[in-house]
Protein backbone atom coordinates (compact mmCIF):
# COMPACT_ATOMS: atom_id res chain seq x y z
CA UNK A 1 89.11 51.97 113.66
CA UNK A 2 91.96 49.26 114.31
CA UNK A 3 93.13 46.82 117.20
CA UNK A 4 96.87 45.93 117.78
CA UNK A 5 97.04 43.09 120.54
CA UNK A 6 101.15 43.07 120.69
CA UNK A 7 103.62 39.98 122.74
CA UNK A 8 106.95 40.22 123.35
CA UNK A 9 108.29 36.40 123.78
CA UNK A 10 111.43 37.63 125.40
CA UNK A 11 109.86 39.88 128.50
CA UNK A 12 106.41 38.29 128.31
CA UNK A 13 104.64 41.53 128.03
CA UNK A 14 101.59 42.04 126.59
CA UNK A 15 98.95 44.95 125.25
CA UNK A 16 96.55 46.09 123.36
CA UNK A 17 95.99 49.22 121.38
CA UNK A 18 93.14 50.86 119.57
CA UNK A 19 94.24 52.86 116.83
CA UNK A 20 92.70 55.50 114.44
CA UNK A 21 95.33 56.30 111.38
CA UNK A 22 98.08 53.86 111.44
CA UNK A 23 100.44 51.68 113.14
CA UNK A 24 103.06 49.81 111.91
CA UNK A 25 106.64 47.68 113.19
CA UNK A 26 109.96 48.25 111.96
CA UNK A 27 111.80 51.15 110.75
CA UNK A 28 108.67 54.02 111.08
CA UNK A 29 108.69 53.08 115.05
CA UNK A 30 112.60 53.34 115.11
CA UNK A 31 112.32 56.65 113.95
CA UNK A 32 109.81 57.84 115.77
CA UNK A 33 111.76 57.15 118.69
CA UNK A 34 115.03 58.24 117.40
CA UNK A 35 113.23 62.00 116.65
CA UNK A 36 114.58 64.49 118.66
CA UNK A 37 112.12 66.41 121.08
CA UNK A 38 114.31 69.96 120.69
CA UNK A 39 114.23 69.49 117.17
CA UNK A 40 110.61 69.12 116.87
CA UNK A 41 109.78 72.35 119.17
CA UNK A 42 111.40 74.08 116.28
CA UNK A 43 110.49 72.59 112.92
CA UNK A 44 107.77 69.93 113.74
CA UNK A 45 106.68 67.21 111.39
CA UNK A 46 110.21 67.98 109.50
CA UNK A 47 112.15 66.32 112.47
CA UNK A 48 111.41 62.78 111.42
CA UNK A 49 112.78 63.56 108.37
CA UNK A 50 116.37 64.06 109.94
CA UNK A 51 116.05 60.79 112.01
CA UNK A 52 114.65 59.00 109.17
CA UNK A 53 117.67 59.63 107.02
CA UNK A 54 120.41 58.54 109.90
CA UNK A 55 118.16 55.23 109.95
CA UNK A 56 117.77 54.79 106.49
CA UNK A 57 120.87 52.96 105.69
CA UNK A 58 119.78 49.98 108.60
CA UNK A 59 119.24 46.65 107.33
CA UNK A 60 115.84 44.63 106.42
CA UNK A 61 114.30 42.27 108.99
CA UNK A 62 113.09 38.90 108.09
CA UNK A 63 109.55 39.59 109.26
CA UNK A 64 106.56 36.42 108.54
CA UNK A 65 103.01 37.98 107.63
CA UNK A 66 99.22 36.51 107.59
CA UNK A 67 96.36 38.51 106.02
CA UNK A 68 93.15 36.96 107.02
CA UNK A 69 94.67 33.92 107.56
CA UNK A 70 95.73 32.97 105.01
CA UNK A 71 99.15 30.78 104.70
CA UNK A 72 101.72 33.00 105.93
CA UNK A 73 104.29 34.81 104.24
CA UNK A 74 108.08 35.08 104.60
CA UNK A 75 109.48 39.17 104.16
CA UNK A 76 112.81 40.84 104.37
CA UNK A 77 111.11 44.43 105.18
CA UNK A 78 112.44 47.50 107.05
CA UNK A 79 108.73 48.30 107.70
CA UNK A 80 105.14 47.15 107.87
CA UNK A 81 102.45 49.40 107.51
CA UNK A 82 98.77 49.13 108.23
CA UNK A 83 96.33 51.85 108.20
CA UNK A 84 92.68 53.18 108.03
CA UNK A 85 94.03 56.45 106.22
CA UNK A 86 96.92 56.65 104.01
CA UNK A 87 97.59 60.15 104.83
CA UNK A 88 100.86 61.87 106.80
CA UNK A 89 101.89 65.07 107.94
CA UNK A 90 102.24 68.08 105.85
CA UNK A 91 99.12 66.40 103.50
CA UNK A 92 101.36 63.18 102.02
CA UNK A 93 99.13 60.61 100.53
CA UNK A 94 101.67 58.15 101.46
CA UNK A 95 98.74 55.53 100.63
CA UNK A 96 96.41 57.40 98.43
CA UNK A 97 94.19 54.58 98.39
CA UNK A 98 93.33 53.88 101.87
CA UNK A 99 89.56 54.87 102.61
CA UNK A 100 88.31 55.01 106.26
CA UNK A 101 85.16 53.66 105.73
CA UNK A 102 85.29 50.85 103.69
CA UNK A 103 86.25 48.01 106.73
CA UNK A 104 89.49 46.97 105.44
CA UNK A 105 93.36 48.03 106.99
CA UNK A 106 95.65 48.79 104.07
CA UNK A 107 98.76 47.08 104.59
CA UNK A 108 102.08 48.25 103.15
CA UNK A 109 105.45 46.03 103.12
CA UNK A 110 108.34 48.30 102.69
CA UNK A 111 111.00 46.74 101.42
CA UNK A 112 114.42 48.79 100.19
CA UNK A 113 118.03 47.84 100.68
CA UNK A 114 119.79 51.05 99.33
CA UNK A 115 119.11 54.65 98.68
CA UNK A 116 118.07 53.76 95.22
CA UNK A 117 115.18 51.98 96.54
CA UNK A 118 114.52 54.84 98.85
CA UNK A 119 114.56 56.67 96.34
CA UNK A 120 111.98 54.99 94.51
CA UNK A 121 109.73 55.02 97.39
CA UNK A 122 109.78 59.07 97.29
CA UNK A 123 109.30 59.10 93.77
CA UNK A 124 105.93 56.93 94.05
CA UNK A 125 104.77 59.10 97.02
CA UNK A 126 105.40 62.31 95.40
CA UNK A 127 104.52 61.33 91.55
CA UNK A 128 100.57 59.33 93.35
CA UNK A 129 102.51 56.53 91.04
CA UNK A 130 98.92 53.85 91.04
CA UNK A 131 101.07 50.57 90.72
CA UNK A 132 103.03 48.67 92.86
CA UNK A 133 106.57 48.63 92.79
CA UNK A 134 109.26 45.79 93.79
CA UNK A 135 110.02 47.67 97.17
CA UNK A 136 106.70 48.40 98.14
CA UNK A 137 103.64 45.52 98.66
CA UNK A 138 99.75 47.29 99.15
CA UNK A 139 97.45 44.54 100.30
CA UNK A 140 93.86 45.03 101.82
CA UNK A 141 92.69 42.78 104.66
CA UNK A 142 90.61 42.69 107.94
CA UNK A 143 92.84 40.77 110.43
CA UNK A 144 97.19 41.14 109.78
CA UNK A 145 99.38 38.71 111.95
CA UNK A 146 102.95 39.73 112.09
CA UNK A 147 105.62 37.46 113.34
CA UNK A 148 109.60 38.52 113.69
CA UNK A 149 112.34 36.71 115.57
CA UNK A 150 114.24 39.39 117.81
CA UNK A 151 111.64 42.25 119.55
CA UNK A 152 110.82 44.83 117.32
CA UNK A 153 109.63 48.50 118.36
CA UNK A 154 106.21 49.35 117.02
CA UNK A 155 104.19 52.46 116.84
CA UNK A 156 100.22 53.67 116.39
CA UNK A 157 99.06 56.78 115.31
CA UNK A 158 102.74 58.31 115.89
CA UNK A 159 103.22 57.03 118.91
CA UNK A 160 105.97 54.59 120.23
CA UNK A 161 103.89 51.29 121.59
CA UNK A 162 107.27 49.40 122.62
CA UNK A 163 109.18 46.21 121.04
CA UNK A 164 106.89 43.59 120.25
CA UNK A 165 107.93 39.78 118.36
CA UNK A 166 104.03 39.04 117.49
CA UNK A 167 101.56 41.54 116.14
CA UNK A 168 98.26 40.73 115.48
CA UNK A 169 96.06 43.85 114.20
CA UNK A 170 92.09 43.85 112.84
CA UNK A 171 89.14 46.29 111.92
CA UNK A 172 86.58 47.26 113.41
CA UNK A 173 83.90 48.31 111.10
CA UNK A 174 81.37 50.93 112.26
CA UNK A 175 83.02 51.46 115.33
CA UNK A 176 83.59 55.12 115.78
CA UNK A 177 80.79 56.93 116.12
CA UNK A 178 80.87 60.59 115.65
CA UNK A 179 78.47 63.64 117.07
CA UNK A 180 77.49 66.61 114.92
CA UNK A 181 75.57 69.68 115.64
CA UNK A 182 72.19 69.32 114.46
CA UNK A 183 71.78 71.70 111.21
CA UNK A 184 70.37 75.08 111.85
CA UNK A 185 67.35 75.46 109.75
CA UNK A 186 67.80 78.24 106.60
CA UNK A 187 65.16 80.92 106.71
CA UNK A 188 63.98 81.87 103.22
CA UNK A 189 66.27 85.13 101.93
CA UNK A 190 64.23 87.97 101.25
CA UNK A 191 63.70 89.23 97.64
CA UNK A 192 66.65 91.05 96.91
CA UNK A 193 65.37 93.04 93.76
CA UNK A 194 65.32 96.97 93.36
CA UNK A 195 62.00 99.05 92.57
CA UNK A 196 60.82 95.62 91.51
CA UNK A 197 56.61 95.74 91.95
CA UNK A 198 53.60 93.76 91.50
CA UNK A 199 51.77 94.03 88.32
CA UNK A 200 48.36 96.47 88.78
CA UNK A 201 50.42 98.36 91.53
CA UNK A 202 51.41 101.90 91.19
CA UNK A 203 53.82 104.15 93.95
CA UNK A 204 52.81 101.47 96.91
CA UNK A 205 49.20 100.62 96.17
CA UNK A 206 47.28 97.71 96.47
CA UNK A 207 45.31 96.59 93.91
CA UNK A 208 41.92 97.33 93.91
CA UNK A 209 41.93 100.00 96.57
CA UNK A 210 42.70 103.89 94.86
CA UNK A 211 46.28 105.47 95.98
């Protein structure tokens, strides 16, 4: 389980988020809120698909990123992923290496300029391609600060969190708890053989005793 605390320097607004499966800032919240509502009544998950290809051709944003404090780091990204689970819609492994349990966000820079490096982006998701590649950076860390210089929409778990210029997001470890039905007890299975019977016994008798 994640935290977003999100400020907008320009309104002064401020929030925070819990989050599940993955937020992110930049081009995944633009399309989000570019998908159309009629067109997901009628072909769900596949909507974002149509939005994300009138979006694609938008330009990168200089975005400045921290993991775990560290010095940061100066991006031109369209997007910036973090996530307890890599997984999207329709099954995608979009990060295939993202475990839920392990206490650590998985955080993706996206990085493409043309449809070439869109298209190598697809080709990673669909091939499970293990390495990195120039227009995609996988890092693991607990706390992610992200800086940009003009408000930029955001999103958790699919939905649309509004613009935000500073992003902090960490893990919390342990924190969901989940309830199970106990487990029913199995009663032994009864002997399931045929005309199967105890040595010394003849047509039903008991040993010892005459039939």
């Amino acid at each position: 389980m994640g935290t977003m605390t999100q400020e907008n320097s320009v309104t002064g607004e401020t929030g925070s988020s819990a989050f599940l499966v993955m937020g992110g800032i930049g081009l995944d919240a633009e399309v989000l809120a570019a998908t159309r509502d009629d067109l997901k009544k009628r072909v769900g998950w596949m909507a974002y698909s149509e939005a994300g290809v009138r979006l694609m051709p938008g330009r990168r944003t200089k975005m400045t990123i921290s993991l775990d404090g560290e010095p940061p780091r100066v991006r031109k990204a369209r997007s910036i992923l973090f996530a307890n689970i890599g997984r999207l819609p329709a099954g995608i492994d979009f990060i295939p290496e993202a475990r839920m349990d392990d206490g650590l966000l998985d955080v993706v820079v996206m990085s493409p300029r043309s449809l070439a490096g869109w298209l190598w982006v697809a080709g990673k998701v669909v091939t499970k391609y293990p390495k990195d590649i120039p227009v995609i950076d996988h890092r693991r860390a607990r706390t992610v600060e992200i800086t940009v210089a003009q408000p930029t929409r955001t999103q958790l778990d699919g939905d649309v969190t509004g613009a935000a210029t500073t992003v902090r997001v960490e893990v919390d470890p342990l924190a969901l708890l989940i309830r199970a039905p106990a487990p029913v007890p199995q009663r032994p299975r009864p002997f399931a053989g045929r005309n199967q019977s105890v040595p010394g016994e003849r047509n039903g008798a008991v040993p010892g005793t005459r039939a």
